[in-house]
Protein backbone atom coordinates (compact mmCIF):
# COMPACT_ATOMS: atom_id res chain seq x y z
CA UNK A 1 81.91 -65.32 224.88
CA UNK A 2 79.88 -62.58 226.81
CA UNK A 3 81.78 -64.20 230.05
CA UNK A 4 84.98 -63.53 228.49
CA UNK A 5 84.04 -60.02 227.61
CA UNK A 6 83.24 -59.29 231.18
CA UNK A 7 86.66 -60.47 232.19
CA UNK A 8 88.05 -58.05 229.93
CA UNK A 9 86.08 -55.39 231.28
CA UNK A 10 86.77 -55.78 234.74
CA UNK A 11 90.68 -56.10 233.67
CA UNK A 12 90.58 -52.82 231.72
CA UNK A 13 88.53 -51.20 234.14
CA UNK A 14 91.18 -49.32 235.91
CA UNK A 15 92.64 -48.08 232.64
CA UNK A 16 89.18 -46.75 231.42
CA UNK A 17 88.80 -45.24 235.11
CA UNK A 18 92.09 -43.63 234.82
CA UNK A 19 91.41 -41.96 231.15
CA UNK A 20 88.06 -40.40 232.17
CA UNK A 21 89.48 -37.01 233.49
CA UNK A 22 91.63 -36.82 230.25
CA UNK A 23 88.76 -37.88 228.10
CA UNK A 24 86.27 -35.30 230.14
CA UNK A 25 89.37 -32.44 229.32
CA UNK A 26 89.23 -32.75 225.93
CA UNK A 27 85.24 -32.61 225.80
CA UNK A 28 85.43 -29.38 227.36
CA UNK A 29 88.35 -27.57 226.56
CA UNK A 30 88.77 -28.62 223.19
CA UNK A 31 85.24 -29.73 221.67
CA UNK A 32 82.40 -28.08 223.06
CA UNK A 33 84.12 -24.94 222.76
CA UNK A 34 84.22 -25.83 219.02
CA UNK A 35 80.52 -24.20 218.47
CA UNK A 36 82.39 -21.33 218.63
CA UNK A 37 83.39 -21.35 215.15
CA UNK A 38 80.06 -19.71 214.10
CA UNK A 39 81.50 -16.46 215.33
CA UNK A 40 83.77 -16.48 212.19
CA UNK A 41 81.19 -16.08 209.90
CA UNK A 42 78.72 -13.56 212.09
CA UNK A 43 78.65 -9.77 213.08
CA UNK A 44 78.72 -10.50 216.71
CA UNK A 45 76.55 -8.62 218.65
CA UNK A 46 76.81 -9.17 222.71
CA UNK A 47 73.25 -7.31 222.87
CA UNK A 48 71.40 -9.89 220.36
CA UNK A 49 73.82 -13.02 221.76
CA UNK A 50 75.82 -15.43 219.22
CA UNK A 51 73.23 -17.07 217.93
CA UNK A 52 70.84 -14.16 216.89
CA UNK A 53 74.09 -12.17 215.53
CA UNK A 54 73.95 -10.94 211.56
CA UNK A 55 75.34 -13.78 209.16
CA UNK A 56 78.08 -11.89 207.12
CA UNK A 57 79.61 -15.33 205.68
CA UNK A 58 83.54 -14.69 204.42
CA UNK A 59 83.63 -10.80 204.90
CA UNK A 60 85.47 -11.69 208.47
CA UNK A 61 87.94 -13.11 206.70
CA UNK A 62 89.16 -10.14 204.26
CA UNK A 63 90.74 -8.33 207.38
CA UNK A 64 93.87 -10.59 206.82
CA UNK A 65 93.45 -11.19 203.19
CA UNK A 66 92.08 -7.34 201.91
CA UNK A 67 94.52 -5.37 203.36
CA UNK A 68 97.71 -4.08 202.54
CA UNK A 69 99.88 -5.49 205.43
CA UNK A 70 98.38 -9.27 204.83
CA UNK A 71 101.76 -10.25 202.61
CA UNK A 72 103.79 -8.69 205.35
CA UNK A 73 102.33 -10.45 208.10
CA UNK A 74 101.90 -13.58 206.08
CA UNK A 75 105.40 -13.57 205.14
CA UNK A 76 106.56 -13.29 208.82
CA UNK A 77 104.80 -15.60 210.05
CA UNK A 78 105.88 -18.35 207.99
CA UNK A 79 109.66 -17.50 207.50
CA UNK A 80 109.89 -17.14 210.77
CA UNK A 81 108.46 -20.78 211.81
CA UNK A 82 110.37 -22.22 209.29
CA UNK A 83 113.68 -20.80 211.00
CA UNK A 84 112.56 -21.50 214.11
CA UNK A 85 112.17 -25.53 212.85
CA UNK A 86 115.30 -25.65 211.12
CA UNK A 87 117.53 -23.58 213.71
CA UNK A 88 115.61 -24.85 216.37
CA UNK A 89 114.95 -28.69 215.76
CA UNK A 90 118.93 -29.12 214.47
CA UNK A 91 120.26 -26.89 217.45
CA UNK A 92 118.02 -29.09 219.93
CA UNK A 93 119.46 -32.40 218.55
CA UNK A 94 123.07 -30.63 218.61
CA UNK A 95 122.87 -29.46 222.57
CA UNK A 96 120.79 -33.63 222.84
CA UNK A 97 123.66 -35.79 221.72
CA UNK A 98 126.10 -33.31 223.63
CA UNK A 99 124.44 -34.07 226.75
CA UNK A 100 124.15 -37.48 226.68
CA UNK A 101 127.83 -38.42 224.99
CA UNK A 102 129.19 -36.31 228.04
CA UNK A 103 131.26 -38.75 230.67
CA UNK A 104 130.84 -36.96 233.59
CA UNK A 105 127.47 -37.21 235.17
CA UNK A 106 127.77 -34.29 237.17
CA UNK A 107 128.52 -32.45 234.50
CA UNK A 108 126.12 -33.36 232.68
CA UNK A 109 122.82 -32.40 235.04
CA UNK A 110 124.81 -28.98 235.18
CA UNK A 111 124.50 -28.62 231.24
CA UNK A 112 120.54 -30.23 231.39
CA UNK A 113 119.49 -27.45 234.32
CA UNK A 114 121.43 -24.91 232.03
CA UNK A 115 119.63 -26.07 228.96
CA UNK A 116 115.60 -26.52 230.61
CA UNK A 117 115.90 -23.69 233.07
CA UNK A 118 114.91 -21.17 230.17
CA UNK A 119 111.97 -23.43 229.58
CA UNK A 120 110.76 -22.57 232.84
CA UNK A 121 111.21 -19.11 232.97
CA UNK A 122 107.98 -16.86 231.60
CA UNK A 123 108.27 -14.85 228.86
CA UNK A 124 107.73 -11.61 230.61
CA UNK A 125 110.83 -12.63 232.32
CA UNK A 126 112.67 -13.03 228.67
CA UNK A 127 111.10 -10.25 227.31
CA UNK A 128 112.47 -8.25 230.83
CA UNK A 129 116.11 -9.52 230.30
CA UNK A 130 115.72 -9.08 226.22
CA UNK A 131 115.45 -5.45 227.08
CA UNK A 132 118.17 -5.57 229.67
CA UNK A 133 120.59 -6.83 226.59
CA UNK A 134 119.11 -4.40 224.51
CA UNK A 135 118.12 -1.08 226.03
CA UNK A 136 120.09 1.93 223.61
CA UNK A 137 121.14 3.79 227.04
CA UNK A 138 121.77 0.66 229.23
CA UNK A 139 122.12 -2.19 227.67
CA UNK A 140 124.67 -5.07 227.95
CA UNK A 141 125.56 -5.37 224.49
CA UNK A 142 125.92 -1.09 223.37
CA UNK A 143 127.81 -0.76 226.81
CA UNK A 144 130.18 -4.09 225.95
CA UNK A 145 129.95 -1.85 221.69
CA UNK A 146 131.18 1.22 223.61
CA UNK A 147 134.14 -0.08 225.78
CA UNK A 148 135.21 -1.54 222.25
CA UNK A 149 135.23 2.01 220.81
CA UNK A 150 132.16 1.46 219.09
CA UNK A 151 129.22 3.51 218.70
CA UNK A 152 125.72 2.16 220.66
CA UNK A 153 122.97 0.71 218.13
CA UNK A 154 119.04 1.61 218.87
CA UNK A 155 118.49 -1.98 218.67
CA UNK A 156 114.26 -0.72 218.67
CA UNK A 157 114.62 1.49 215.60
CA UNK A 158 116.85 -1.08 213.51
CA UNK A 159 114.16 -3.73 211.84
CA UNK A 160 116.87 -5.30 210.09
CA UNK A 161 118.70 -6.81 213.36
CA UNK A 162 115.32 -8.71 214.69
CA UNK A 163 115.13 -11.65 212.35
CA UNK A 164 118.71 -12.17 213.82
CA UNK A 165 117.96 -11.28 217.53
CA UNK A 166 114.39 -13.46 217.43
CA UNK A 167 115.62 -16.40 216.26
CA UNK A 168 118.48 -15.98 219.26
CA UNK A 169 115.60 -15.64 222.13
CA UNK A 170 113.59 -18.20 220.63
CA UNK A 171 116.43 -20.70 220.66
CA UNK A 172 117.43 -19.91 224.16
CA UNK A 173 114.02 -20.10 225.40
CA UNK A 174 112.81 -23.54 223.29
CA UNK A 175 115.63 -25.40 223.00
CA UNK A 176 115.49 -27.01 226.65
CA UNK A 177 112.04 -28.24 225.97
CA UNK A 178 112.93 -29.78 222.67
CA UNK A 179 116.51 -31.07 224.06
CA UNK A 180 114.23 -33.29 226.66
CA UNK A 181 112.34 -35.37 223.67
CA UNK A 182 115.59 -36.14 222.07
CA UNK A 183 117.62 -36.80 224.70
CA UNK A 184 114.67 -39.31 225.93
CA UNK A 185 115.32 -41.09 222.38
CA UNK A 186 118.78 -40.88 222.86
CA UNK A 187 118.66 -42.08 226.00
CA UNK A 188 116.63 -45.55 224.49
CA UNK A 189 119.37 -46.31 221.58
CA UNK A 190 121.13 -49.59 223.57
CA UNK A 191 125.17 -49.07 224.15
CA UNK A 192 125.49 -52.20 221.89
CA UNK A 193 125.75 -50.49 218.72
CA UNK A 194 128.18 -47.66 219.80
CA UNK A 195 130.07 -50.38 221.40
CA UNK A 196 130.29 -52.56 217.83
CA UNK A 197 130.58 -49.29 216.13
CA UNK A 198 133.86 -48.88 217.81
CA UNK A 199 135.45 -51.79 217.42
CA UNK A 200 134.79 -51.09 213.88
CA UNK A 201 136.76 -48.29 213.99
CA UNK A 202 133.84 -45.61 213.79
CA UNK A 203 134.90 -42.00 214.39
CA UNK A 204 132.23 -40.01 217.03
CA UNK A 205 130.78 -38.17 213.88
CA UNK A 206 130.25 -41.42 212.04
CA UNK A 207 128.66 -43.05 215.01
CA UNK A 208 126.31 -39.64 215.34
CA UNK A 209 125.91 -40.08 211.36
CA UNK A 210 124.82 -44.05 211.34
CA UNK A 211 123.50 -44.63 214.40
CA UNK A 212 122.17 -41.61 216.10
CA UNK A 213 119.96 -39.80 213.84
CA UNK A 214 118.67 -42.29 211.92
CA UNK A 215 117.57 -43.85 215.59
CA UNK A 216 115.75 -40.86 216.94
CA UNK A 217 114.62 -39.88 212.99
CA UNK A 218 110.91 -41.07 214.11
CA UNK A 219 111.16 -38.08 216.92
CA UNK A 220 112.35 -35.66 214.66
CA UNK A 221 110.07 -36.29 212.22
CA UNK A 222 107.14 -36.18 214.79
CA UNK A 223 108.58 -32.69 216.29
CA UNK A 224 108.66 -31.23 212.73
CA UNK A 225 105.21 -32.79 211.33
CA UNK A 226 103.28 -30.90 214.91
CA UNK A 227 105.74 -27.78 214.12
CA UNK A 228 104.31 -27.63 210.43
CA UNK A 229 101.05 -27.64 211.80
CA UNK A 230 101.66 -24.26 213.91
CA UNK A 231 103.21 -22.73 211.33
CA UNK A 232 100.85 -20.09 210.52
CA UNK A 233 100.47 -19.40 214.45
CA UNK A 234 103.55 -17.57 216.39
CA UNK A 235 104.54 -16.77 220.01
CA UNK A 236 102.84 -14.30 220.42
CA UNK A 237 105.24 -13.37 223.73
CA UNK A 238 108.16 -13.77 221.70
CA UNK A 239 107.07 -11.14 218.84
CA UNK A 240 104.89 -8.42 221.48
CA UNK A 241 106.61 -8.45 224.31
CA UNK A 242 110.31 -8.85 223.08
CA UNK A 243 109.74 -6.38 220.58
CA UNK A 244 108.00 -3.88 222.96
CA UNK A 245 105.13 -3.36 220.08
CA UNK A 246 107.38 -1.02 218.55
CA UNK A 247 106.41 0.37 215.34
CA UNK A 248 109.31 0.61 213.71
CA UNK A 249 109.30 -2.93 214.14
CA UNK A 250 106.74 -3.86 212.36
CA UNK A 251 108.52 -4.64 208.83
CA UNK A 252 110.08 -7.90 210.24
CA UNK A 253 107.86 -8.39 213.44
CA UNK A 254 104.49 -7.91 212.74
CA UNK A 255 102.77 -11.63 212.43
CA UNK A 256 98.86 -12.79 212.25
CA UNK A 257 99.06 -13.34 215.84
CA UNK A 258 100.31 -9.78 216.80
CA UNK A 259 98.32 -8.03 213.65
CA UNK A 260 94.99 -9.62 214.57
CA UNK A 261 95.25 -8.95 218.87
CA UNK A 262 96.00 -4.67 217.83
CA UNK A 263 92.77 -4.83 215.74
CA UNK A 264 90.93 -7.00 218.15
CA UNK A 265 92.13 -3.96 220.94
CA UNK A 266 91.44 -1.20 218.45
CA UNK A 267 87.97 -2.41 216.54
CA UNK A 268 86.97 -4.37 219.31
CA UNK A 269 86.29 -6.89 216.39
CA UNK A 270 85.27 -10.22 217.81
CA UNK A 271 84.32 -11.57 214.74
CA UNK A 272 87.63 -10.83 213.07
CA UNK A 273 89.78 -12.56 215.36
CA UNK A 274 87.61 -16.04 215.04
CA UNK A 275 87.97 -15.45 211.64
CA UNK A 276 91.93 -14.85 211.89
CA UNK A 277 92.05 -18.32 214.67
CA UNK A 278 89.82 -19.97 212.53
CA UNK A 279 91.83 -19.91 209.08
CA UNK A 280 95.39 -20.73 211.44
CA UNK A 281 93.80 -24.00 212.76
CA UNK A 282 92.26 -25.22 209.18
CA UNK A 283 95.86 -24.36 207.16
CA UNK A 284 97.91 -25.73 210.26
CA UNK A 285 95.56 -29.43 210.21
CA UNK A 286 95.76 -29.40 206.47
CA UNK A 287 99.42 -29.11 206.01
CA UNK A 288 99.65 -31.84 209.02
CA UNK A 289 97.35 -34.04 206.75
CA UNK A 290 99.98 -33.53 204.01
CA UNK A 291 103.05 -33.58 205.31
CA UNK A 292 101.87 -37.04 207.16
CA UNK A 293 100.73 -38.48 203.88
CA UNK A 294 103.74 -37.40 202.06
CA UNK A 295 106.16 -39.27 205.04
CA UNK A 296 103.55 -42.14 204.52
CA UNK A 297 104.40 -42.87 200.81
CA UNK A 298 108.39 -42.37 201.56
CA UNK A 299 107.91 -44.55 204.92
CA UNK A 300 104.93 -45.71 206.40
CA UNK A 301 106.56 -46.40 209.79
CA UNK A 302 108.04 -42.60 210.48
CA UNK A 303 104.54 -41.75 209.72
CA UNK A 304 102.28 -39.99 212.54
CA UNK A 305 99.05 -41.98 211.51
């Protein structure tokens, strides 16, 4: 027995050897750093250090929940997300099958370059060209609304267009990422079924119906399930930068994220912000928990865990 352990051990060594740096990043970035929660519930004072800081329990916590902008801000946060995985998870799988039912290969690595290169670009750079598109005195779109005869809009005084022009940027700058885990499970589904699909006489949209989405239904499920789980969290490029921190914004752009880093820079509130951090992470592994156990009961093999 205890010789046939060792042989084990010496087989799996390399494997072990090879998940030490992952296993040593984790530690450190992501466990040890944990302690940190304490400064949720303390009056941190850098003269006295962390530890000897005043214990003020929950009062942290009524900077998002006492005021009168924490339904705003709530409200954002979460419609938002929720757009962004609907629009964004069904407009990834759209631009996904596209790519991969196209015949010509060529083609094709045009349209994935197209689709990732956004991916890779910074979102100072998006925020840069957002402004570009939307700038009152030069911007593409008013000069493209006055060749048409049409007056200019002040895209930064006009709350009401941002749910709209948000969701656009976020698409254009997420959906490459996204379109790379479903074309991978795309990618896996074996010719054999399209092939007897058909013969049977199945059109392209029953084929995409039958075959497609029910096949790559375990990644969707897993892309939504880790989405859920950010969903009180947002980019906080995407709603600062793009928006300029414009106050007349503020209506339909102001989130936790963006709300909690102006009175972190104006209170200087350290506190507060582990508070704010602190609440995201336990509602985003809760409704994880939930939304795993509810897939569970409907299907324990789409399930997470």
């Amino acid at each position: 027995m205890k010789k046939s352990r060792r042989k084990l051990w010496k087989r799996y060594l390399p494997l072990y050897l090879m998940m030490v740096p992952g296993f040593l990043y984790f530690i450190i970035n992501n466990y040890i750093p944990m302690a940190g929660l304490v400064i949720a519930f303390k009056n941190v004072n850098f003269a006295k250090g962390i530890w000897a800081s005043d214990w003020v329990g929950l009062k942290n916590f009524e900077f998002l929940f006492a005021t009168k902008d924490a339904w705003v801000i709530t409200r954002n946060t979460i419609l938002y997300n929720l757009a962004f995985i609907v629009i964004g998870t069904s407009f990834a799988i759209l631009i996904a099958i596209l790519i991969c039912d196209m015949r010509n290969k060529k083609f094709t690595k045009l349209a994935q370059n197209i689709v990732i290169l956004p991916s890779l670009i910074s979102m100072v750079v998006v925020a840069v060209l957002a402004y570009a598109f939307l700038s009152t005195d030069a911007g593409v779109i008013n000069k493209l609304l006055e060749a048409l005869g049409m007056e200019g809009v002040n895209w930064y005084n006009t709350p009401g267009a941002w749910p709209f022009i948000l969701v656009l940027v976020y698409l254009w700058k997420n959906a490459g990422f996204q379109c790379v885990l479903f074309i991978a499970s795309i990618v896996g589904i074996s010719n054999d079924y399209f092939e007897a699909a058909r013969i049977d006489g199945a059109t392209k949209w029953q084929q995409i119906r039958y075959i497609t989405l029910p096949l790559i239904k375990p990644t969707i499920i897993m892309v939504v399930v880790l989405a859920l789980g950010k969903i009180f969290y947002s980019d906080f490029g995407l709603f600062y930068q793009v928006t300029r921190d414009t106050g007349a914004l503020y209506s339909t752009t102001n989130t936790i994220d963006t709300y909690v880093f102006r009175g972190l820079t104006k209170l200087g509130n350290v506190g507060m912000s582990s508070a704010a951090g602190f609440y995201q992470s336990i509602v985003g592994f809760v409704l994880v928990l939930v939304s795993n156990l509810a897939i569970r009961r409907s299907n324990k093999e789409n399930a997470l865990f």
